[in-house]
C-alpha atoms as a PDB file:
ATOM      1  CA  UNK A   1     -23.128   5.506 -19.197  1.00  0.00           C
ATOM      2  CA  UNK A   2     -25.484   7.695 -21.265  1.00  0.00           C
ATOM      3  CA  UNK A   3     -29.056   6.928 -22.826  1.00  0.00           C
ATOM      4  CA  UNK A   4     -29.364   6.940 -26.193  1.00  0.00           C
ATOM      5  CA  UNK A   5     -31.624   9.589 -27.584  1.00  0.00           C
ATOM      6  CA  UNK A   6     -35.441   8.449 -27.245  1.00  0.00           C
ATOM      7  CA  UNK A   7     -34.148   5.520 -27.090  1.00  0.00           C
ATOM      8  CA  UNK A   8     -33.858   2.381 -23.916  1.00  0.00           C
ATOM      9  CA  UNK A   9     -30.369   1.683 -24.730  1.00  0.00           C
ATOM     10  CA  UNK A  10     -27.560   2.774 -23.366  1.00  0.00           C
ATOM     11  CA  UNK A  11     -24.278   4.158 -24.646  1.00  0.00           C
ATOM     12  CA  UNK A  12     -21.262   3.318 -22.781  1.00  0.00           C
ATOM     13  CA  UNK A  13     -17.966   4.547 -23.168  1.00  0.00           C
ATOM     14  CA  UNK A  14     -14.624   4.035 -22.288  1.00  0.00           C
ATOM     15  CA  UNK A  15     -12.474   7.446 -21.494  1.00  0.00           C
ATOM     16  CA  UNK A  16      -9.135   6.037 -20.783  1.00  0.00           C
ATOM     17  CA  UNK A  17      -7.459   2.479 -20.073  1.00  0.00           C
ATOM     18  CA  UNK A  18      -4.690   2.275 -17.194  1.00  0.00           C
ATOM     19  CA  UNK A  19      -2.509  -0.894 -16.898  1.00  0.00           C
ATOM     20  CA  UNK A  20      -3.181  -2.553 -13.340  1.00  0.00           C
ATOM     21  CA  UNK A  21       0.791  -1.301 -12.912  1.00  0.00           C
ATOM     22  CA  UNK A  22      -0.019   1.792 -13.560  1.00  0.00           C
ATOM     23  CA  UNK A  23      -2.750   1.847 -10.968  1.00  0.00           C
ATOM     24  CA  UNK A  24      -1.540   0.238  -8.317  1.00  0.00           C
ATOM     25  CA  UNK A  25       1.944   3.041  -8.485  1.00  0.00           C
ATOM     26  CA  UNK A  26      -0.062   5.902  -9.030  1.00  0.00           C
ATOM     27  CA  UNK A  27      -3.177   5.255  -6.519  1.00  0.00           C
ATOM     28  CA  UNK A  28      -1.547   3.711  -3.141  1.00  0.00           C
ATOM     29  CA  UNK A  29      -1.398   6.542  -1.183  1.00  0.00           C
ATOM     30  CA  UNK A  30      -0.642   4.552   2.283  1.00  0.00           C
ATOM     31  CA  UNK A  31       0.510   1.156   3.405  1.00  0.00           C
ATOM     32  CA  UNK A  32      -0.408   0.546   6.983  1.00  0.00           C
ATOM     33  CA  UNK A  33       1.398  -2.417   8.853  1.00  0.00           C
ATOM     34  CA  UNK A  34       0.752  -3.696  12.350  1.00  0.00           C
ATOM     35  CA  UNK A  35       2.512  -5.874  14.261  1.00  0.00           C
ATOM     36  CA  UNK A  36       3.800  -7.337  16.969  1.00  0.00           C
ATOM     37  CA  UNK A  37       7.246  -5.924  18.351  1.00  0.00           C
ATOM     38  CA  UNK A  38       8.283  -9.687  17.955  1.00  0.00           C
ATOM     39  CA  UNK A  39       7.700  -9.757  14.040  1.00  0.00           C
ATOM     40  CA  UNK A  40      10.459  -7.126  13.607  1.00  0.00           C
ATOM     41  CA  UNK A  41      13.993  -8.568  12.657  1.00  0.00           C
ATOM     42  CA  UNK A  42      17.007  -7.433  10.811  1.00  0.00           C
ATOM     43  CA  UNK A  43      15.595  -8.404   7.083  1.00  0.00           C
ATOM     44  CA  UNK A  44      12.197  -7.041   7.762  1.00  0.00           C
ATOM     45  CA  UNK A  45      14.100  -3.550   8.327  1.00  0.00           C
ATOM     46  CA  UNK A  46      16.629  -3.827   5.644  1.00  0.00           C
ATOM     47  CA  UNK A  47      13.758  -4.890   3.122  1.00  0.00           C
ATOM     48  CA  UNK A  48      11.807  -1.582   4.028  1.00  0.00           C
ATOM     49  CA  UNK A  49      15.109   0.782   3.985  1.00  0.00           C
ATOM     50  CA  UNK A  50      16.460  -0.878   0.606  1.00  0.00           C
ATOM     51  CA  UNK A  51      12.789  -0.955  -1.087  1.00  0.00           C
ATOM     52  CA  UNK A  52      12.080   2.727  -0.647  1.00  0.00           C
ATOM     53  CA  UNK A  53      15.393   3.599  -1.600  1.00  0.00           C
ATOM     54  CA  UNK A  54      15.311   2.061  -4.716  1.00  0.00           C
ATOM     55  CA  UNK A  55      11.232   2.833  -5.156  1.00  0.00           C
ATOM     56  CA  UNK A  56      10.803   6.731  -3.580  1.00  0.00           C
ATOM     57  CA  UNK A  57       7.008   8.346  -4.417  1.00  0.00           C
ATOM     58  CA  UNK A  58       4.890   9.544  -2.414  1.00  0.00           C
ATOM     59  CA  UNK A  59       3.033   7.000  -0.619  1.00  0.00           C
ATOM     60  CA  UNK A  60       3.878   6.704   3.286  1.00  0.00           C
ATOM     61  CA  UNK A  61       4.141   3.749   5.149  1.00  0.00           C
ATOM     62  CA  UNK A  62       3.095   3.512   8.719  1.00  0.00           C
ATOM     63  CA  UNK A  63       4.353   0.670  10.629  1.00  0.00           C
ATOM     64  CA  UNK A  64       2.258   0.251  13.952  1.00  0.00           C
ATOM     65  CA  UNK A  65       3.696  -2.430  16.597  1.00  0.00           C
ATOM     66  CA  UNK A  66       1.220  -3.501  19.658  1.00  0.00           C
ATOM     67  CA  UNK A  67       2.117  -5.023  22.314  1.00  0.00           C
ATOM     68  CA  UNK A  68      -1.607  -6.382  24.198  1.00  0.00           C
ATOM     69  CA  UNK A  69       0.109  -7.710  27.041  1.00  0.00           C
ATOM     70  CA  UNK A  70       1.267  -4.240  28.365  1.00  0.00           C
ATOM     71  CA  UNK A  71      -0.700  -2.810  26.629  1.00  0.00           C
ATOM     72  CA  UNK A  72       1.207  -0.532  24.307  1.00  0.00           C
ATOM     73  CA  UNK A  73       1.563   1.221  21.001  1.00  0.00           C
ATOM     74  CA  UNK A  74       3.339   2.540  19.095  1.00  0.00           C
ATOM     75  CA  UNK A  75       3.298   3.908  15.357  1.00  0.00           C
ATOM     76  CA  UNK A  76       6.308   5.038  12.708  1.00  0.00           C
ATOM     77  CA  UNK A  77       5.689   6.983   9.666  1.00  0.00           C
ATOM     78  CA  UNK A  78       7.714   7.517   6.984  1.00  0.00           C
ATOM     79  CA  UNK A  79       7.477  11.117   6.490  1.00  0.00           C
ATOM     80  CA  UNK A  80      10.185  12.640   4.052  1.00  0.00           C
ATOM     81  CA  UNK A  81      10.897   9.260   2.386  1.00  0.00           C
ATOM     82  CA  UNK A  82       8.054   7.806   0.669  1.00  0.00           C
ATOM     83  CA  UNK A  83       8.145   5.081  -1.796  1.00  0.00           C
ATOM     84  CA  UNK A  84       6.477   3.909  -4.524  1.00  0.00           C
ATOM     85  CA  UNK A  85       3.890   0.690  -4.217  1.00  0.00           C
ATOM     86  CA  UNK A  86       5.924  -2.314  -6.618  1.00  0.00           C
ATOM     87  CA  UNK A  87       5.984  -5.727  -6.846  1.00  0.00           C
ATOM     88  CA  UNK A  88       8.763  -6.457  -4.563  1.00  0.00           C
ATOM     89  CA  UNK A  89       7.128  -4.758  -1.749  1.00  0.00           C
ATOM     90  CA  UNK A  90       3.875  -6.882  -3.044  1.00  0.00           C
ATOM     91  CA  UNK A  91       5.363 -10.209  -2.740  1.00  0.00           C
ATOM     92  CA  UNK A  92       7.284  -9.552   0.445  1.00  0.00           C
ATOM     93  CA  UNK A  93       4.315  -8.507   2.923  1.00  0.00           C
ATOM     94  CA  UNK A  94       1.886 -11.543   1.135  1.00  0.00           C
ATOM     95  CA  UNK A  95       4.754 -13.795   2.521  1.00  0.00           C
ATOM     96  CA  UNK A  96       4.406 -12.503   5.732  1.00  0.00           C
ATOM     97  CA  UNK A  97       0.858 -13.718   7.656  1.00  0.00           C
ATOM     98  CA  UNK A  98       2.373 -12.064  10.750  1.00  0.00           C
ATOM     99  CA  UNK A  99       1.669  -8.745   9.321  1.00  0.00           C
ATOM    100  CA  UNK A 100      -1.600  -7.075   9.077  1.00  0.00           C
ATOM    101  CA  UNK A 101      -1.032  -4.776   5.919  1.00  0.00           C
ATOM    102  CA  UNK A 102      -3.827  -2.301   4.898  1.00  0.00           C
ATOM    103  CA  UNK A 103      -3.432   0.221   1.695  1.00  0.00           C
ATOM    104  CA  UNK A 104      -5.420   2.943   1.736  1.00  0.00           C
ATOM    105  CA  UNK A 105      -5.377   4.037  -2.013  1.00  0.00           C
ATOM    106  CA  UNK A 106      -7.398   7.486  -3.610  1.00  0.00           C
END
């Protein structure tokens, strides 16, 4: 926003427009999962090997799984193998309440 020239109003505007698409594969710089050990199965780890195969960038994803009962932890990050943030991945962690997902984005 910029003021007008001896004037009260205000001029505002717009420098670019980015699709919501756009944003959300260019921004997400890390997904962040935690989890119990329990949660992870054979289709949760064939979703995650076949999505960033078919979707590399450069976002990581960190998987953390926590056991509380003995009190353990452990963390996995993807570190040559990125992917790119897409609606597949979207739709398959919302379906999951077991997970606690987190995106850090820049």
């Amino acid at each position: 926003m910029k003021q007008r020239y001896n004037r009260d109003d205000f001029d505002f505007k717009a420098t670019s427009v980015t699709l919501a698409e756009t944003m959300k594969r260019n921004m997400t710089r890390q997904v962040t999962i935690e989890s119990h050990p329990q949660s992870v199965n054979k289709e949760l780890v064939a979703f995650f090997e076949k999505n960033i195969k078919n979707y590399p960038g450069k976002a990581t994803l960190k998987i953390t799984l926590t056991d509380s009962r003995n009190k353990l932890k452990i963390s996995l990050v993807s570190m040559n193998n990125g992917f790119e943030m897409n609606e597949e991945m979207i739709q398959f962690l919302e379906k999951r309440p077991e997970l606690d997902v987190q995106v850090t984005t820049s």
